[in-house]
C-alpha atoms as a PDB file:
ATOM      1  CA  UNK A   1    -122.914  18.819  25.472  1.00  0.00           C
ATOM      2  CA  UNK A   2    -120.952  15.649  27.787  1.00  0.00           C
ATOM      3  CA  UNK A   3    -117.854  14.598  27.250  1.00  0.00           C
ATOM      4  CA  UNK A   4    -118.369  10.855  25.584  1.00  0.00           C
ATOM      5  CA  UNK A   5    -114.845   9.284  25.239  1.00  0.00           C
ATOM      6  CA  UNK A   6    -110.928   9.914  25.497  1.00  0.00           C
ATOM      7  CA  UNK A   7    -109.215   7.988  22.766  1.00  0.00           C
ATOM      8  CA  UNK A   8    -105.849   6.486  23.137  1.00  0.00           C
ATOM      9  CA  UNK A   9    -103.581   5.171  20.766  1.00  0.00           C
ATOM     10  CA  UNK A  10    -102.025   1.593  21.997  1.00  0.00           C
ATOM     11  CA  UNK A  11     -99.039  -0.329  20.514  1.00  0.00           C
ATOM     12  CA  UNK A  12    -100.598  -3.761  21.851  1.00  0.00           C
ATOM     13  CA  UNK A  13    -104.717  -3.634  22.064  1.00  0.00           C
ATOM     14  CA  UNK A  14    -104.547  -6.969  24.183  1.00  0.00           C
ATOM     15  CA  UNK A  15    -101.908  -5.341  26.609  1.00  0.00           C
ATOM     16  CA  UNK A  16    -104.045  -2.630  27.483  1.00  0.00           C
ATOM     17  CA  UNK A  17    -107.710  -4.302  27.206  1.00  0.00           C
ATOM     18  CA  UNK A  18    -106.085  -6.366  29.766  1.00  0.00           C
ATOM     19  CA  UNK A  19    -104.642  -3.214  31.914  1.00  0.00           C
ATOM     20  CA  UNK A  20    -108.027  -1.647  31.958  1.00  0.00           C
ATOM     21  CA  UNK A  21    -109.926  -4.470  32.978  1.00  0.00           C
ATOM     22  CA  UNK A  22    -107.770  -6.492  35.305  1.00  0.00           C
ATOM     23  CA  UNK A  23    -105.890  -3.826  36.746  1.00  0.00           C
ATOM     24  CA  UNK A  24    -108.556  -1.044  36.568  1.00  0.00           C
ATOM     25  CA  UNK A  25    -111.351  -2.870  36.847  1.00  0.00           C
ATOM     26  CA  UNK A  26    -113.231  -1.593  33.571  1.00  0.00           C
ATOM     27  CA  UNK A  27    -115.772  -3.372  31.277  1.00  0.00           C
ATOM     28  CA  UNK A  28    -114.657  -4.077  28.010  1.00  0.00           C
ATOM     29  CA  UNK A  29    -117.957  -2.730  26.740  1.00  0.00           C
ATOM     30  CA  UNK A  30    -117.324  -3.340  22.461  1.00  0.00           C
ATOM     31  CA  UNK A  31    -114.734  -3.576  19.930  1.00  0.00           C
ATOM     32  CA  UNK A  32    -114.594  -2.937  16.219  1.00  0.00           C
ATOM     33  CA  UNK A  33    -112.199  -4.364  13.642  1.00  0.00           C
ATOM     34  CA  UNK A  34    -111.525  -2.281  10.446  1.00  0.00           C
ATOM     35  CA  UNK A  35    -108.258  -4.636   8.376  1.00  0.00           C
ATOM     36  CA  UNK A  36    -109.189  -2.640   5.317  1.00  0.00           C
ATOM     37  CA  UNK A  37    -107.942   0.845   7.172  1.00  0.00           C
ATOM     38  CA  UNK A  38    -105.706  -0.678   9.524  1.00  0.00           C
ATOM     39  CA  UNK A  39    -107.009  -0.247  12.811  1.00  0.00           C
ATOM     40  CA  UNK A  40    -108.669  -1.993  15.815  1.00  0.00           C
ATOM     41  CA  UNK A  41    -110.921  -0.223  18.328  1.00  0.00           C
ATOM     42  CA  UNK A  42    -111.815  -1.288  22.053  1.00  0.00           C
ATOM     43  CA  UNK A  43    -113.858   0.610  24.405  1.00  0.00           C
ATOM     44  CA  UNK A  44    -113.989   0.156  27.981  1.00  0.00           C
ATOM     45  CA  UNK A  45    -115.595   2.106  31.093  1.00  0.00           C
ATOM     46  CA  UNK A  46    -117.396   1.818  34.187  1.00  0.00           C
ATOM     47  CA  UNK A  47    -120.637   1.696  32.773  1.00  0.00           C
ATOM     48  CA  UNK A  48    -121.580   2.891  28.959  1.00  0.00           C
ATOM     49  CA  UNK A  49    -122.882   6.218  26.771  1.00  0.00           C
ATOM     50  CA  UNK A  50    -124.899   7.965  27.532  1.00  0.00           C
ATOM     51  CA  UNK A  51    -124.843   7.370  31.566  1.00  0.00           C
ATOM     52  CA  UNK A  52    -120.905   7.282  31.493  1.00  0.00           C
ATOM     53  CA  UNK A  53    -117.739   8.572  29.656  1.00  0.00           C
ATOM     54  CA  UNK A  54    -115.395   5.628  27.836  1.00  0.00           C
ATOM     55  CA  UNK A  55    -111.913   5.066  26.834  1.00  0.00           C
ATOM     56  CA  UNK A  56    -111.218   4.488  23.322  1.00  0.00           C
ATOM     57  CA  UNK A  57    -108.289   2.248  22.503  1.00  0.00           C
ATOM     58  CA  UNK A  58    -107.037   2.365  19.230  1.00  0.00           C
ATOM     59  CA  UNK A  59    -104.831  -0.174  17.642  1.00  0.00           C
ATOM     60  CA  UNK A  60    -103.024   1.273  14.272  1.00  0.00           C
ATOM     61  CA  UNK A  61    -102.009  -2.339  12.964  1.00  0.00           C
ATOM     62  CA  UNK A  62     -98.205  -2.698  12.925  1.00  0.00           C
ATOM     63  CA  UNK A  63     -97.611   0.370  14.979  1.00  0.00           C
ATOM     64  CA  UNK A  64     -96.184  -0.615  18.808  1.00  0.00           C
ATOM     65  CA  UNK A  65     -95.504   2.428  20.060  1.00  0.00           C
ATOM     66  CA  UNK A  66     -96.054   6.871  20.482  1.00  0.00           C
ATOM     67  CA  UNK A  67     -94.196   9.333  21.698  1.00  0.00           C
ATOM     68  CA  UNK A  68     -96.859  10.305  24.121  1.00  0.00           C
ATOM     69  CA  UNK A  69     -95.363  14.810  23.558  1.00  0.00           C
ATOM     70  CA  UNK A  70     -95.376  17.290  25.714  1.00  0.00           C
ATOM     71  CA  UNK A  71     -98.910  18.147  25.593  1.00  0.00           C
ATOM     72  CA  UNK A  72    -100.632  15.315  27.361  1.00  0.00           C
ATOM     73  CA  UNK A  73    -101.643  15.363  30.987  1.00  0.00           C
ATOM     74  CA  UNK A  74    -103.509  12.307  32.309  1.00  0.00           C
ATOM     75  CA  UNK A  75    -107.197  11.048  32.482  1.00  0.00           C
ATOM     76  CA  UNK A  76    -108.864  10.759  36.224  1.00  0.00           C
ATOM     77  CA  UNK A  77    -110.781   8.186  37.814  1.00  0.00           C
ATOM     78  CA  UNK A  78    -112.614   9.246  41.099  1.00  0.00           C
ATOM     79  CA  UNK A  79    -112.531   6.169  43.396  1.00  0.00           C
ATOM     80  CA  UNK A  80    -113.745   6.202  47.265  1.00  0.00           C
ATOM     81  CA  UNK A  81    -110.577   5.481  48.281  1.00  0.00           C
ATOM     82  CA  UNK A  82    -107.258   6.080  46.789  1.00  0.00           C
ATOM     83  CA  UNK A  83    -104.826   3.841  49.171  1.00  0.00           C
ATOM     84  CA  UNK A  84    -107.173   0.792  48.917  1.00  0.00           C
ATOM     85  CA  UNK A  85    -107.448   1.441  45.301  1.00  0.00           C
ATOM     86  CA  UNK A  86    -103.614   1.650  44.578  1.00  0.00           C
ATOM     87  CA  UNK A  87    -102.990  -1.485  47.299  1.00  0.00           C
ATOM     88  CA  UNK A  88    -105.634  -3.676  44.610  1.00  0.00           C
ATOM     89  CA  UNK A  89    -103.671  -2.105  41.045  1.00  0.00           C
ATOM     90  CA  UNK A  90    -100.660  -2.875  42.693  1.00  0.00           C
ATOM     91  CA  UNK A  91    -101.639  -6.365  44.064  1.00  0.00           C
ATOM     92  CA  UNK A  92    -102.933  -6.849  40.103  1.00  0.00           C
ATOM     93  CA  UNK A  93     -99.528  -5.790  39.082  1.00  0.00           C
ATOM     94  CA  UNK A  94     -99.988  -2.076  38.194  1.00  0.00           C
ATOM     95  CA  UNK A  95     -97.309   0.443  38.156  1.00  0.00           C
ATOM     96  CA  UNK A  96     -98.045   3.019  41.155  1.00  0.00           C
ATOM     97  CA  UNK A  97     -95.886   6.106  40.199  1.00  0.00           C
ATOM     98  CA  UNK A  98     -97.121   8.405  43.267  1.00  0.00           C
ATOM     99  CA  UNK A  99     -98.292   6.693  45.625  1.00  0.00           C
ATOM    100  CA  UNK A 100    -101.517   8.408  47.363  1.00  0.00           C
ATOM    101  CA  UNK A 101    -101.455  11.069  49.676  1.00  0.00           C
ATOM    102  CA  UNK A 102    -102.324  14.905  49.488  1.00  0.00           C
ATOM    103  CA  UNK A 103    -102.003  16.962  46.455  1.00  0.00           C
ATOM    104  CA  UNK A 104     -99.078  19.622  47.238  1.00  0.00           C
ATOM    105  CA  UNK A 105    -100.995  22.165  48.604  1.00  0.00           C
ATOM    106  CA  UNK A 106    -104.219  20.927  49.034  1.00  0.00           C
ATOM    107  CA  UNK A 107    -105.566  18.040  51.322  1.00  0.00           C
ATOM    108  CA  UNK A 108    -107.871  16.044  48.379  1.00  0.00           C
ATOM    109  CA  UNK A 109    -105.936  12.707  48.202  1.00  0.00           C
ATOM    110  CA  UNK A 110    -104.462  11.328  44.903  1.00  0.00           C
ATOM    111  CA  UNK A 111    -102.616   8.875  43.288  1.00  0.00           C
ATOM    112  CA  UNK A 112    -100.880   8.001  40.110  1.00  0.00           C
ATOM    113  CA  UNK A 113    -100.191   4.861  38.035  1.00  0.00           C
ATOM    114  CA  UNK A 114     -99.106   4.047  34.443  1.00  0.00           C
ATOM    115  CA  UNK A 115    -100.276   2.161  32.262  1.00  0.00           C
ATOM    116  CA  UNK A 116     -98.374  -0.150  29.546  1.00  0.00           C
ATOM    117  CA  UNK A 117     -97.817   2.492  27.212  1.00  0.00           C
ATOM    118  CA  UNK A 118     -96.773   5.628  29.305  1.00  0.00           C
ATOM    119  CA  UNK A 119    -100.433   6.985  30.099  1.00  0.00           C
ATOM    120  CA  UNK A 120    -100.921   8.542  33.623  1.00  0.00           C
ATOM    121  CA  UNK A 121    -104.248   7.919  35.491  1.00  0.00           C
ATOM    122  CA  UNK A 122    -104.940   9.587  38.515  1.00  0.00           C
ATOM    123  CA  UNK A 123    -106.895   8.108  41.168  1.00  0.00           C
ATOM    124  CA  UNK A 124    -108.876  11.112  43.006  1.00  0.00           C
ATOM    125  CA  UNK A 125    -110.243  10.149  46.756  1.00  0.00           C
ATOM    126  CA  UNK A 126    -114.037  11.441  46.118  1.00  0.00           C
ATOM    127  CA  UNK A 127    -116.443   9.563  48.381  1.00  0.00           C
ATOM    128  CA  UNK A 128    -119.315  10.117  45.897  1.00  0.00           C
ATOM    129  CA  UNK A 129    -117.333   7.946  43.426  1.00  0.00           C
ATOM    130  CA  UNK A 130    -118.367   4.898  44.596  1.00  0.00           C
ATOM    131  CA  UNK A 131    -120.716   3.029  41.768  1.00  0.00           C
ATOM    132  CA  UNK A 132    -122.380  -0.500  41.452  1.00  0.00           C
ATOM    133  CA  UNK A 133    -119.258  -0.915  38.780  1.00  0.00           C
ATOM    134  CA  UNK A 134    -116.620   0.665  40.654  1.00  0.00           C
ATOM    135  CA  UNK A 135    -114.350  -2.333  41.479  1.00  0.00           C
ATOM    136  CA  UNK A 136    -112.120   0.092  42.717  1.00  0.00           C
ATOM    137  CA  UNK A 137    -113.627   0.022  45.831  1.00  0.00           C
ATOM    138  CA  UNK A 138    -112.343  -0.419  48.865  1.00  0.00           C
END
């Protein structure tokens, strides 16, 4: 078994096509219109299935917004460095909500930002993270 994709539901598909790849640096790597059931798909990543998990945006037509509950956490992206990271989101107008430094407790370095519908991503200093794709990088 591998874990192949996180869906998300979106209340603007454009918004956050544009979050992920400008801000995060992802690929949008295909998208998929179905008008007759009402939805929109986008999928974006560092790289593509099989070699590498995606994000699944979904686009419910006329819905623009979730409550995003209780239950949800946040997805993590391993980048090389965390403050050089967060100093390129922010300079491509992302929303740091913790800025990076150690986790309470620990010494691994993280981060946090938003994107435009509530989501939390953490950014997770792992120097084995850096990748051809990664524009993340430092």
């Amino acid at each position: 078994m591998r874990l192949l994709h996180t869906m998300l539901r979106v209340g603007d598909l454009q918004r956050s096509i544009d979050f992920y790849t400008k801000v995060m640096g992802m690929t949008l790597l295909r998208t998929s219109e179905n008008a007759a059931h009402g939805y929109s798909l986008a999928f974006l990543g560092y790289g593509s299935n099989p070699e590498h998990a995606e994000i699944e945006l979904t686009y419910n037509h006329g819905v623009s917004s979730y409550d995003l509950g209780t239950a949800y956490g946040h997805i993590a992206i391993g980048v090389p460095d965390a403050y050089a990271a967060c100093d390129k989101i922010r300079a491509a107008g992302g929303n740091i909500t913790r800025e990076p430094g150690p986790v309470k407790g620990g010494s691994t370095v993280i981060a946090f930002i938003t994107d435009p519908d509530g989501y939390k991503v953490e950014l997770i200093q792992r120097a084995e993270s850096a990748a051809p794709a990664d524009s993340l990088r430092a």
